[in-house]
Protein backbone atom coordinates (compact mmCIF):
# COMPACT_ATOMS: atom_id res chain seq x y z
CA UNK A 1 0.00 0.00 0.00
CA UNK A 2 1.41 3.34 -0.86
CA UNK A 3 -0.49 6.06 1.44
CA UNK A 4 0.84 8.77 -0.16
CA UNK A 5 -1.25 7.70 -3.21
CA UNK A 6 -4.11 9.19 -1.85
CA UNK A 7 -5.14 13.21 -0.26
CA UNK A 8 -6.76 13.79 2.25
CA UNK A 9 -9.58 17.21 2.11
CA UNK A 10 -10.80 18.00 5.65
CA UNK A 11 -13.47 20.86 6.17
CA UNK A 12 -14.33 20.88 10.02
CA UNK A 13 -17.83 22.45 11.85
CA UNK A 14 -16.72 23.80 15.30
CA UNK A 15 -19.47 24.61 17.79
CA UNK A 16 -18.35 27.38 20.04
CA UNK A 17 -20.69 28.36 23.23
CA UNK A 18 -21.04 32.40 23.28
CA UNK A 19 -20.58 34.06 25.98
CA UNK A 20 -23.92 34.87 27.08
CA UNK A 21 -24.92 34.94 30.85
CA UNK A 22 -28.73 33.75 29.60
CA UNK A 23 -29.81 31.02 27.26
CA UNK A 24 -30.58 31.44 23.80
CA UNK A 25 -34.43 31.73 23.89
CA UNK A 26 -34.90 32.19 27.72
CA UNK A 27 -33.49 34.08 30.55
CA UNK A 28 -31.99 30.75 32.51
CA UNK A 29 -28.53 31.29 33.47
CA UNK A 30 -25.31 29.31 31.34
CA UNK A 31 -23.54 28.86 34.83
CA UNK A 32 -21.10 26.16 34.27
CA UNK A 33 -20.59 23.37 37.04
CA UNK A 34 -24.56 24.00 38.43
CA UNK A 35 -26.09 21.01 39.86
CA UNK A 36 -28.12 18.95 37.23
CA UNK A 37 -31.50 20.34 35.96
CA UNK A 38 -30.88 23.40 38.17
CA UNK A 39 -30.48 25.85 35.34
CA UNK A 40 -34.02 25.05 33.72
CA UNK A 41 -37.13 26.31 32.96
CA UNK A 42 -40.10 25.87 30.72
CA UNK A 43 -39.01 27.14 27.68
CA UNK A 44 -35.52 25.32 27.17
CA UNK A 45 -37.54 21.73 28.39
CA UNK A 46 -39.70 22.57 25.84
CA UNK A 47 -43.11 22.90 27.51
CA UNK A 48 -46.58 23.20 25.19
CA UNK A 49 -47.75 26.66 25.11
CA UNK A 50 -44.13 28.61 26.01
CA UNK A 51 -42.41 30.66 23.59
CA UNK A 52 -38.86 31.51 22.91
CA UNK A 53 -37.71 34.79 22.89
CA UNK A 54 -34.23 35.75 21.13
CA UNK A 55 -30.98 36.64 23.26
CA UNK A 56 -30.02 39.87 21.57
CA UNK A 57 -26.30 39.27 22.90
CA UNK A 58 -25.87 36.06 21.38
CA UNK A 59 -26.92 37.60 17.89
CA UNK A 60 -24.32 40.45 18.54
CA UNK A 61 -21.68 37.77 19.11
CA UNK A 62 -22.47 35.87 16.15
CA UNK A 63 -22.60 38.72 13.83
CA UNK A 64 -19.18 40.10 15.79
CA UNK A 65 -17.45 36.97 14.88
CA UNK A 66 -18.76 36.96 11.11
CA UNK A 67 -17.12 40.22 10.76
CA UNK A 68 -13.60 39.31 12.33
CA UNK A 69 -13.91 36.40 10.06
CA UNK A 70 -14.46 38.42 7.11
CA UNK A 71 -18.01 37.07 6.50
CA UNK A 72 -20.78 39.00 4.69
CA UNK A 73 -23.66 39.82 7.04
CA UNK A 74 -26.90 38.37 6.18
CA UNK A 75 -29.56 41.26 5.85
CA UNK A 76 -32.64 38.97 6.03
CA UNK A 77 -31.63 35.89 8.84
CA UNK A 78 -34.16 32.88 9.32
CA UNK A 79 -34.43 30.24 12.38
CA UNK A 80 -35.49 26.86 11.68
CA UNK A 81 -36.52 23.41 13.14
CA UNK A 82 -34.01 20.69 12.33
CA UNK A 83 -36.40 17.45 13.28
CA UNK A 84 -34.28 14.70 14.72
CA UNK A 85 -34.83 12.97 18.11
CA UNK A 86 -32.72 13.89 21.12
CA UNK A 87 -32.96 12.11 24.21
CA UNK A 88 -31.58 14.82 25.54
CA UNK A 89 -33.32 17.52 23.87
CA UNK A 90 -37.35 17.19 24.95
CA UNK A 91 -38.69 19.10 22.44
CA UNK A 92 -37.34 16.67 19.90
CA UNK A 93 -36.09 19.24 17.45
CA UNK A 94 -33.46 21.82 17.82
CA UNK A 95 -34.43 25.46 16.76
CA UNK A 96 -30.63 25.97 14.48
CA UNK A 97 -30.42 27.88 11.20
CA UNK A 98 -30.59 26.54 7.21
CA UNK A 99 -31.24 28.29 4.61
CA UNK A 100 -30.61 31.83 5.74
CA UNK A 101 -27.46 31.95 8.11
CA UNK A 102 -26.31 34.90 9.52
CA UNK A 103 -22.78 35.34 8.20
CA UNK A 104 -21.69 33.74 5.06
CA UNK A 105 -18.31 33.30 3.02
CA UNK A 106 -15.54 34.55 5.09
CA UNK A 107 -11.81 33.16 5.91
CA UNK A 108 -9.33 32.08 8.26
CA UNK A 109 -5.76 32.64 7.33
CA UNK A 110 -3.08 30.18 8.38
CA UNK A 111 -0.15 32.17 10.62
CA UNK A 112 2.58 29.45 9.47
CA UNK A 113 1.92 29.51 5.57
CA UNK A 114 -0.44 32.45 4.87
CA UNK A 115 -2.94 29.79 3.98
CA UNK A 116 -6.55 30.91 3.41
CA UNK A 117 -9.61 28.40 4.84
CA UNK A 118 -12.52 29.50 3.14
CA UNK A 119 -15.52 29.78 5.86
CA UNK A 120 -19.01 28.67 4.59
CA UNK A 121 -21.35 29.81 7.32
CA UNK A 122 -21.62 31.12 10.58
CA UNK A 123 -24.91 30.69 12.67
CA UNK A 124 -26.72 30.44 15.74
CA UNK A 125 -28.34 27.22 17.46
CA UNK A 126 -28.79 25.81 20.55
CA UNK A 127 -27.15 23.30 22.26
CA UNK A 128 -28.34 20.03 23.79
CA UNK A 129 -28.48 18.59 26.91
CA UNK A 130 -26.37 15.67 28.40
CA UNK A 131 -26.86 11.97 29.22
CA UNK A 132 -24.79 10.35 32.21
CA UNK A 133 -24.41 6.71 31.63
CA UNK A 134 -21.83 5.95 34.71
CA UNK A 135 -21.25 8.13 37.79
CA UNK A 136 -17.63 7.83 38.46
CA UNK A 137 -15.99 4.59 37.92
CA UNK A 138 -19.36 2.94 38.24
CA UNK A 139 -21.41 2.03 35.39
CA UNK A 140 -25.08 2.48 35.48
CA UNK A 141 -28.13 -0.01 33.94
CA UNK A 142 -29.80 2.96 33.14
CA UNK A 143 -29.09 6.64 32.02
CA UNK A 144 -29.80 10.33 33.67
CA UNK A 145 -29.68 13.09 32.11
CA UNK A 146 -29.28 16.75 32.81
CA UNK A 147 -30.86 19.72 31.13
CA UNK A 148 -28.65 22.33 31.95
CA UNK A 149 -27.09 23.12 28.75
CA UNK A 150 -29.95 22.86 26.73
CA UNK A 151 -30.83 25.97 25.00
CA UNK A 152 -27.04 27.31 25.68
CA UNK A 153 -26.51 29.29 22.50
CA UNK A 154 -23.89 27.77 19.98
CA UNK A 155 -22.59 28.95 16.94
CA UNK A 156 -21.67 26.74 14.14
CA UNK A 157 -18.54 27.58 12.45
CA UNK A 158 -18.44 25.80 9.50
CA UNK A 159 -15.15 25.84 6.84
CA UNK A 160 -14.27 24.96 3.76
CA UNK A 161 -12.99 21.70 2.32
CA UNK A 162 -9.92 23.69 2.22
CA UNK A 163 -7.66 21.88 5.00
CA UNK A 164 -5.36 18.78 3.59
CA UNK A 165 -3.33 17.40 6.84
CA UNK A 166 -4.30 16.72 10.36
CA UNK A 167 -1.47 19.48 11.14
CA UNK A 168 -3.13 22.29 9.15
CA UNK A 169 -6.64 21.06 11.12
CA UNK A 170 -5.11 22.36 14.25
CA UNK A 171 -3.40 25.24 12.92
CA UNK A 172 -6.71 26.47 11.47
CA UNK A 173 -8.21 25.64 14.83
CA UNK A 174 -6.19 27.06 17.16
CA UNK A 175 -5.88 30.30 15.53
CA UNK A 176 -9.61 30.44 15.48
CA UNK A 177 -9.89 30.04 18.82
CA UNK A 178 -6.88 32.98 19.08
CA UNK A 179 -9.85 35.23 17.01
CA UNK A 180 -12.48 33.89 18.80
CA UNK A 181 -10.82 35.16 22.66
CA UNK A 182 -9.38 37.89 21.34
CA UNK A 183 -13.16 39.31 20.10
CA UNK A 184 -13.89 38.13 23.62
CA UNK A 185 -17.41 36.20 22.29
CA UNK A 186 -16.54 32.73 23.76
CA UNK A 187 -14.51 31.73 26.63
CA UNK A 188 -13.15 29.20 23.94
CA UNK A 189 -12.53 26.39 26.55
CA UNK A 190 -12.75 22.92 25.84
CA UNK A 191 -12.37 21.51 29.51
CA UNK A 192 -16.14 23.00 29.86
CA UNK A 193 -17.42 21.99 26.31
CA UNK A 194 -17.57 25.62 25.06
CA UNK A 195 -15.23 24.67 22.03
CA UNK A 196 -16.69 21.05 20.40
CA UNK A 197 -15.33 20.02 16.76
CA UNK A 198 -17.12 17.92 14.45
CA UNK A 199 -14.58 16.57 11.19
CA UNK A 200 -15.60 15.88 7.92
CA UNK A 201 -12.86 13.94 6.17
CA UNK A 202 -12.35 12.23 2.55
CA UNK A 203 -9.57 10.95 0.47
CA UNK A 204 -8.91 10.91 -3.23
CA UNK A 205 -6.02 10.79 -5.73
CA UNK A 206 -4.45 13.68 -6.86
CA UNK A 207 -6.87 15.27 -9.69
CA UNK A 208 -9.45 13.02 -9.11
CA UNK A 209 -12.86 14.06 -7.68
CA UNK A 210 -13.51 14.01 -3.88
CA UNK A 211 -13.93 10.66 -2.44
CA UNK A 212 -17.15 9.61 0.19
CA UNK A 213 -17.14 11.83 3.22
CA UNK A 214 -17.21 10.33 6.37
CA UNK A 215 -17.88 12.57 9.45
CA UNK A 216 -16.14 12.54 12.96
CA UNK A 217 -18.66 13.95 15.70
CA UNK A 218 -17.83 15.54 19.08
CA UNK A 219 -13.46 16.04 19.66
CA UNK A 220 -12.63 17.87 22.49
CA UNK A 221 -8.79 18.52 22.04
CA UNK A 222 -6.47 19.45 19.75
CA UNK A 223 -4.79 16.13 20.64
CA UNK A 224 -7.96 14.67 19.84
CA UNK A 225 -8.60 16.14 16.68
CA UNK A 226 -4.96 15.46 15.50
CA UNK A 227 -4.99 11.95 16.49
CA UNK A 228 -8.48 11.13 15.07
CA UNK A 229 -7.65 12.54 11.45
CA UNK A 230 -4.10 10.64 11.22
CA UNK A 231 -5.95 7.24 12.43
CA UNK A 232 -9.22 7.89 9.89
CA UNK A 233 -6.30 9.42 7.23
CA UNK A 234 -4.68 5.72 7.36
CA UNK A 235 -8.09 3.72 7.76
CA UNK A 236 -9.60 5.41 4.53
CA UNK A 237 -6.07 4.69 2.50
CA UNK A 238 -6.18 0.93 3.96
CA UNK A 239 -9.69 0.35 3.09
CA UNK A 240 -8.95 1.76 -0.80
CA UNK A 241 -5.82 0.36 -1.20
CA UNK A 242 -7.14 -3.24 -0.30
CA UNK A 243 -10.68 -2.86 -2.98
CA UNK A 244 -12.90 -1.84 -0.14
CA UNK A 245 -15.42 1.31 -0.08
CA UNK A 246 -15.69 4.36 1.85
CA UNK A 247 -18.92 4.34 3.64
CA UNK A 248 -20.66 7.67 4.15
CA UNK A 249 -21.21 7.62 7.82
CA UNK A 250 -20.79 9.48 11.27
CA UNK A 251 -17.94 8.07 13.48
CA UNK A 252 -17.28 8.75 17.01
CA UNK A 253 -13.94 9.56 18.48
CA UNK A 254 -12.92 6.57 21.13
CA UNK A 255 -10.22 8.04 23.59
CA UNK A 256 -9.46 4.87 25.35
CA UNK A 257 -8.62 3.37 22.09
CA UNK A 258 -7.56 5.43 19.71
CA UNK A 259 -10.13 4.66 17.15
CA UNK A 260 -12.81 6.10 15.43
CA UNK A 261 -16.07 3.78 15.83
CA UNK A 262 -19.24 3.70 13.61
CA UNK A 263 -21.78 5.84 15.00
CA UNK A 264 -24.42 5.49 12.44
CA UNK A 265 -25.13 6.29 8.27
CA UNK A 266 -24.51 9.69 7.39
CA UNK A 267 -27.49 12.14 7.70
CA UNK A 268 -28.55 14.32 4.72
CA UNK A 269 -30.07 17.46 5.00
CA UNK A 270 -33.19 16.30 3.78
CA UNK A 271 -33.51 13.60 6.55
CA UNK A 272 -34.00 16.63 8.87
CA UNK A 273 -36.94 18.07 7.51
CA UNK A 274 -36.42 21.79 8.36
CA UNK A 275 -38.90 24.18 8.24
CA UNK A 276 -38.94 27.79 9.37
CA UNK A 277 -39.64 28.18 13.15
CA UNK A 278 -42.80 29.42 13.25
CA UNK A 279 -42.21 30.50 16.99
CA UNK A 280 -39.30 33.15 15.93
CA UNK A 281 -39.96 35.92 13.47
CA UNK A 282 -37.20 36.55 10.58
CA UNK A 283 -34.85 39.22 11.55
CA UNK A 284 -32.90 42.02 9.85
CA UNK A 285 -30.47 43.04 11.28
CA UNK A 286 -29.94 47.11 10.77
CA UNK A 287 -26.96 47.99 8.77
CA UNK A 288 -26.30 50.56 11.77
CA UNK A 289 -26.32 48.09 14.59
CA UNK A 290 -23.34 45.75 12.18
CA UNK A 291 -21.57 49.38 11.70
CA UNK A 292 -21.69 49.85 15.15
CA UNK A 293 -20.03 46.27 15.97
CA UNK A 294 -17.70 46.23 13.49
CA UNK A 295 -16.09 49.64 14.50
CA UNK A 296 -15.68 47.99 18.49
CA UNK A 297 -13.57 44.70 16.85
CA UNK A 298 -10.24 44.92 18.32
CA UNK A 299 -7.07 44.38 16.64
CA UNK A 300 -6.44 40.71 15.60
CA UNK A 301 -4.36 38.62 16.81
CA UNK A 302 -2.35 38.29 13.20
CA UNK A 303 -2.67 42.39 12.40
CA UNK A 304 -1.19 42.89 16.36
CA UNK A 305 1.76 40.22 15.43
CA UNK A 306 2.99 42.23 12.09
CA UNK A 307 2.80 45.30 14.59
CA UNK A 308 4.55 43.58 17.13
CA UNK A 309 7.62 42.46 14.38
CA UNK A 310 7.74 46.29 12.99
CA UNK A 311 7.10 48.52 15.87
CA UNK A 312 9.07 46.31 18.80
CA UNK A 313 11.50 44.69 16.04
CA UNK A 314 10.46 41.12 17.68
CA UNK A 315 11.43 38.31 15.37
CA UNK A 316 8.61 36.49 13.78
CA UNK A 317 8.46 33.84 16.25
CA UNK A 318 8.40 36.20 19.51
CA UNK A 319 5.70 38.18 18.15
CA UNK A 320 3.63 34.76 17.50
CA UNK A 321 3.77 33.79 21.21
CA UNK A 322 3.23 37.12 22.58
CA UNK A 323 0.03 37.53 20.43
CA UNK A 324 -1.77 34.35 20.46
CA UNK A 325 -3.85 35.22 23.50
CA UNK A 326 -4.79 39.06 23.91
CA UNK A 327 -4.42 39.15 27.74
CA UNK A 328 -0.73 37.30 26.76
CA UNK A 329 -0.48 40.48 24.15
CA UNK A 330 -1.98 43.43 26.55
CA UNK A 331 0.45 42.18 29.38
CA UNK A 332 3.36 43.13 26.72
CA UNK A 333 2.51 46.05 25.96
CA UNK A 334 1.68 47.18 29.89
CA UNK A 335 5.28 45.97 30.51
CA UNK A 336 6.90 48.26 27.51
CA UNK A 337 4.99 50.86 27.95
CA UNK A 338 5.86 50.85 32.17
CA UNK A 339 9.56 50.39 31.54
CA UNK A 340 9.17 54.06 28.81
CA UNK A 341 7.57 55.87 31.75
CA UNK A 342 11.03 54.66 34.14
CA UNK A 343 13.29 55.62 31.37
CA UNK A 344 13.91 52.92 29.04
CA UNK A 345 13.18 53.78 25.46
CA UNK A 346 10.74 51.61 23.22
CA UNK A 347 13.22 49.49 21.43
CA UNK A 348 15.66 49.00 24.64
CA UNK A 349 12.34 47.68 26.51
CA UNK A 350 10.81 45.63 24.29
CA UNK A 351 13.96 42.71 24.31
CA UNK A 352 14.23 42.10 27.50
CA UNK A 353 10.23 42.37 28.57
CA UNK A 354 10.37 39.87 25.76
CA UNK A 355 12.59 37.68 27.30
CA UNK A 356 11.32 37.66 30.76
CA UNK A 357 7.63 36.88 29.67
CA UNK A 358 8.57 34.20 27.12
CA UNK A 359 11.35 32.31 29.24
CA UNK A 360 10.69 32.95 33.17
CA UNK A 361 6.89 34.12 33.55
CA UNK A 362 5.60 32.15 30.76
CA UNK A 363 7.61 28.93 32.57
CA UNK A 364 6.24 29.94 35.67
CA UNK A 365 2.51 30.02 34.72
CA UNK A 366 3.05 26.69 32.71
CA UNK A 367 4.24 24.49 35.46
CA UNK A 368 2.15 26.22 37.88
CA UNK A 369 -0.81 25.71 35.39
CA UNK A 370 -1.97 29.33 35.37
CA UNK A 371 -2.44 31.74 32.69
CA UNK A 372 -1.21 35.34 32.23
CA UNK A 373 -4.63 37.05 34.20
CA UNK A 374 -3.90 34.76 37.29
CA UNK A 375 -0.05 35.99 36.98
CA UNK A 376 1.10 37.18 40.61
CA UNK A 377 4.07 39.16 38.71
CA UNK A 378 2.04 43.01 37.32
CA UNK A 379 2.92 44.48 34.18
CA UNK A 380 4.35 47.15 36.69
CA UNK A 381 6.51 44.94 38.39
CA UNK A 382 8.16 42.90 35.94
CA UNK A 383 8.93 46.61 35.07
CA UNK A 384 10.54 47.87 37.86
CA UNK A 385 12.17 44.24 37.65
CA UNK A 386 13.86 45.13 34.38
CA UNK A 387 14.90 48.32 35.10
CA UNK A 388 16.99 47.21 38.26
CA UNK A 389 18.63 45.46 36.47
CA UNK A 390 19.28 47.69 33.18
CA UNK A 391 20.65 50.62 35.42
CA UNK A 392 23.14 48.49 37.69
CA UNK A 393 21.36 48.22 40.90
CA UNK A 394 21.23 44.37 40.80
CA UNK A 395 22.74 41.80 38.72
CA UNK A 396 21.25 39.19 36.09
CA UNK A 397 22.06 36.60 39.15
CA UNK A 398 20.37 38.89 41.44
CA UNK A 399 17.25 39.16 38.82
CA UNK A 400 16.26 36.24 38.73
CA UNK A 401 16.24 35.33 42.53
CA UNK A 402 14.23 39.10 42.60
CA UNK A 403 11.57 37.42 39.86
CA UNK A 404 11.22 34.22 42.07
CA UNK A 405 10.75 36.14 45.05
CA UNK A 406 8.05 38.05 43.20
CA UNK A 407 6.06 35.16 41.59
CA UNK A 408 6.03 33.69 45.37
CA UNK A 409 4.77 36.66 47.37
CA UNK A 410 3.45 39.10 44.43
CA UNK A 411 6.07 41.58 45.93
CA UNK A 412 7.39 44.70 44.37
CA UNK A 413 11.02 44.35 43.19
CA UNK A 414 12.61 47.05 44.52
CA UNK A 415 11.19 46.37 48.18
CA UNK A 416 12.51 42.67 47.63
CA UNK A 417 16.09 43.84 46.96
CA UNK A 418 15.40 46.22 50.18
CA UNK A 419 15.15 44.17 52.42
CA UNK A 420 16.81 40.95 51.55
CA UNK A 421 20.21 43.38 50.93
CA UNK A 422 20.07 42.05 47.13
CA UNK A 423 21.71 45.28 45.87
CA UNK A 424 24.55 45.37 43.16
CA UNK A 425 28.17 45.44 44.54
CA UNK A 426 30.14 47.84 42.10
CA UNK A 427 32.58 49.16 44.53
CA UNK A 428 36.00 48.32 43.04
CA UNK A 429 37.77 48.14 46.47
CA UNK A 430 35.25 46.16 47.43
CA UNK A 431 35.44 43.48 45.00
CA UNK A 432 38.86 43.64 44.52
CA UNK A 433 39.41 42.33 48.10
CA UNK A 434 37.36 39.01 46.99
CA UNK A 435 39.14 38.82 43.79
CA UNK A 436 42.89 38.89 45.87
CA UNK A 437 40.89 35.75 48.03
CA UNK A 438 39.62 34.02 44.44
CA UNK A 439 43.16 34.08 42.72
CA UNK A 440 44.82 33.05 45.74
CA UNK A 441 42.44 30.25 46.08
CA UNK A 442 42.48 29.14 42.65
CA UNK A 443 46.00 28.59 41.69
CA UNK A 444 45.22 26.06 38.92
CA UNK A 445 42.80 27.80 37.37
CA UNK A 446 45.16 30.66 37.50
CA UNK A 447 47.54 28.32 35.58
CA UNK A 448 45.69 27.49 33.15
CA UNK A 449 44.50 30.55 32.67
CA UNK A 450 48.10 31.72 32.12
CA UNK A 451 48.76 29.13 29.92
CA UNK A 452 45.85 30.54 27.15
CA UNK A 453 43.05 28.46 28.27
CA UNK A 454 40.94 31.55 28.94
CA UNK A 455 38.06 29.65 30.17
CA UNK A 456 39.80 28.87 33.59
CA UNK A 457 38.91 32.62 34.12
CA UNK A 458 34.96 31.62 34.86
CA UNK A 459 36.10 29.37 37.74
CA UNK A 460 37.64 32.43 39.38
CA UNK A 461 34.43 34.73 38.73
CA UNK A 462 32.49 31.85 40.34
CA UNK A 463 34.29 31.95 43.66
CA UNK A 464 34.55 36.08 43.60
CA UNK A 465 30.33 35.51 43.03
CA UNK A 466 30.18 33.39 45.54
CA UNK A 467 31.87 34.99 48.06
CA UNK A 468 29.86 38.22 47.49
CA UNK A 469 26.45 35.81 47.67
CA UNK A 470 25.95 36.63 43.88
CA UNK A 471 25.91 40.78 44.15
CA UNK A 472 29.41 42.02 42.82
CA UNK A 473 29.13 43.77 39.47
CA UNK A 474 30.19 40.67 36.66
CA UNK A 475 31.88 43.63 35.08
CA UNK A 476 34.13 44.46 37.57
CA UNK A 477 34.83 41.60 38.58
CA UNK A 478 36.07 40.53 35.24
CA UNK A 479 37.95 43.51 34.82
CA UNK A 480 39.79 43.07 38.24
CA UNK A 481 40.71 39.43 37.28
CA UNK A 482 42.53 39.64 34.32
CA UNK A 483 44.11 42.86 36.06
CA UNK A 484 45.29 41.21 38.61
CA UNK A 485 46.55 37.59 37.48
């Protein structure tokens, strides 16, 4: 079997929870974590007689992501009933959109390549509820299930069948998500099910049409995601390359195994038998009100990265990390622009803030498992950190034991240095007196040294820092060594 024989063409359908405090058609709260059935009423359980009424917020959201995905706008938008049962939906259809979504035909571009995914649709639904078929470790002979998130408002992202590897899949998702958090509609998290991705996946032979589409419901991860498309990527080429057929069909994601299961034969549209919900009026949406939300869009992320590589001079890389997450980005520019009001000029700031946040702090929040808004070192701070150190008072030694103090006690640096006596030793009569002790000490070194091997010198500067607990100037101290052997 040759693999390579045959393409792969991946579009994907993400569901993203917006970040509405209500429901989609009723004023119960989206509270994650609530007890089961708590956040409920008659409307999402789908009593007779109720009627929904539209979140206005969630509409705003939706259209606010269309636009920082470069969709058109819909100026005539239609709900309707897509008929299907749902053991965890009671009303045994979900109110979604068809025919008339409200954003169409917009893109994602790739960071790495500059690779455009074309974007289909974007538009509202609501979500489902959830069954529990084990509590714990313990399996159940029966199933519960918990209303809470039905009605949650979801939008349906869906793309193109413009993404060809498992690696671009997660690329094109992950910067998503980087739009989606930086427009601030979704909390984006897929720990709490707000970010859900659906794959639909074929394989054909260079030139040749697109094979049978099989769909890959409900990944969680990017792990997942990756994992699932390389396994059905291999499956699809084994199952060709031996005579078989592709079966149109839905297939489920199974983590324990790492295999993708038959679910059940691939839905058409037709199979849901929408109609217009006659419950919800059409809506227009007022070319004012999309005016109005496109002018409060916020730089994106990949605009703020081409700033960050011409205004700071960060290299293409930097500039990536420090503006995949806006928070990540704002923190940056807090720390530059609190480093110009000490003194420091633009371009002298910008290195080293870079280097602290993408080496120490951004190490520090990763193995403590925090992110950059749960940071106990301030914009401020890391600062007056960096300044410290760029006029003398403390050394790069010093620094860093002045940075751990600070991500253990939130403490400013310059009342850490106070009172711990961290301040730089520059005094040459000072030093030199532990530099006479380091050469005398060190009469090998000194030797070698002598001899042209010129890295016996750093065994010397050791003991002169260690003797002055890691606070003479490494300047001096170099300077008084090779005066003085």
């Amino acid at each position: 079997m040759n693999t390579l024989n045959y393409k792969p063409t991946i579009g994907l359908e993400v569901h993203v929870q917006v970040k509405t405090v209500s429901k989609l058609f009723c004023g119960c709260s989206t509270e994650f974590g609530a007890e089961p059935n708590h956040n409920i009423c008659a409307v999402c359980t789908g009593q007779p007689g109720v009627l929904p009424v539209m979140n206005k917020k969630a509409v705003e959201f939706t259209i606010r992501t269309g636009l920082a995905l470069g969709c058109s706008i819909s100026e005539h938008s239609v709900f309707a009933r897509k008929q299907y049962f749902y053991p965890d939906l009671p009303k045994n259809y979900q109110v979604s959109q068809y025919e008339l979504p409200l954003c169409i035909k917009g893109s994602v571009t790739l960071p790495s390549t500059g690779k455009r995914i074309g974007i289909t649709r974007v538009h509202l639904e609501e979500d489902a509820g959830k069954l529990l078929h084990a509590i714990g470790a313990r399996e159940l002979e029966y199933s519960l299930v918990d209303l809470n998130r039905t009605g949650i408002g979801l939008m349906e992202i869906v793309s193109e069948p413009d993404i060809t590897s498992a690696d671009e899949a997660v690329e094109y998702l992950t910067t998503l998500k980087s739009i989606l958090r930086y427009i601030d509609v979704s909390d984006c998290d897929m720990e709490k099910g707000t970010l859900r991705c659906d794959a639909n996946i074929s394989i054909a032979k260079p030139g040749d049409e697109l094979g049978t589409k099989v769909e890959i419901k409900n990944m969680n991860s990017f792990k997942s995601l990756h994992t699932a498309l390389l396994y059905e990527i291999v499956r699809q080429n084994e199952t060709l390359s031996s005579g078989g057929k592709i079966i149109q069909e839905t297939r489920l994601w199974d983590t324990d195994i790492n295999e993708t299961k038959s679910m059940r034969s691939k839905e058409f549209a037709h199979d849901y038998r929408y109609f217009p919900e006659p419950d919800l009026v059409p809506f227009k949406p007022s070319r004012e009100w999309v005016t109005e939300i496109k002018t409060s869009l916020p730089e994106l992320p990949l605009a703020r990265k081409s700033r960050f590589v011409k205004e700071y001079g960060l290299n293409d890389y930097d500039a990536g990390v420090l503006t995949a997450e806006k928070a990540l980005a704002d923190y940056f520019e807090e720390t530059v622009t609190s480093c110009v009001k000490l003194g420091l000029n633009n371009n002298d700031a910008a290195k080293p803030v870079t280097n602290w946040i993408t080496t120490d702090l951004l190490g520090y929040l990763n193995t403590n498992k925090k992110d950059i808004s749960l940071s106990p070192v301030t914009a401020v701070n890391l600062a007056g950190l960096i300044k410290l150190l760029t006029d003398g008072t403390i050394s790069g030694k010093i620094a860093k034991t002045v940075f751990t103090e600070m991500c253990n006690t939130g403490g400013k640096p310059e009342d850490i240095v106070k009172s711990k006596g961290l301040v730089q030793i520059s005094d040459e009569s000072a030093i030199l007196k532990l530099v006479i002790e380091a050469i005398n000490e060190n009469p090998k070194a000194v030797a070698e040294f002598k001899a042209g091997k010129e890295r016996a010198v750093f065994a010397i500067v050791g003991a002169v820092m260690k003797k002055s607990q890691g606070k003479a100037n490494p300047a001096v101290v170099n300077k008084l060594i090779k005066e003085n052997i």
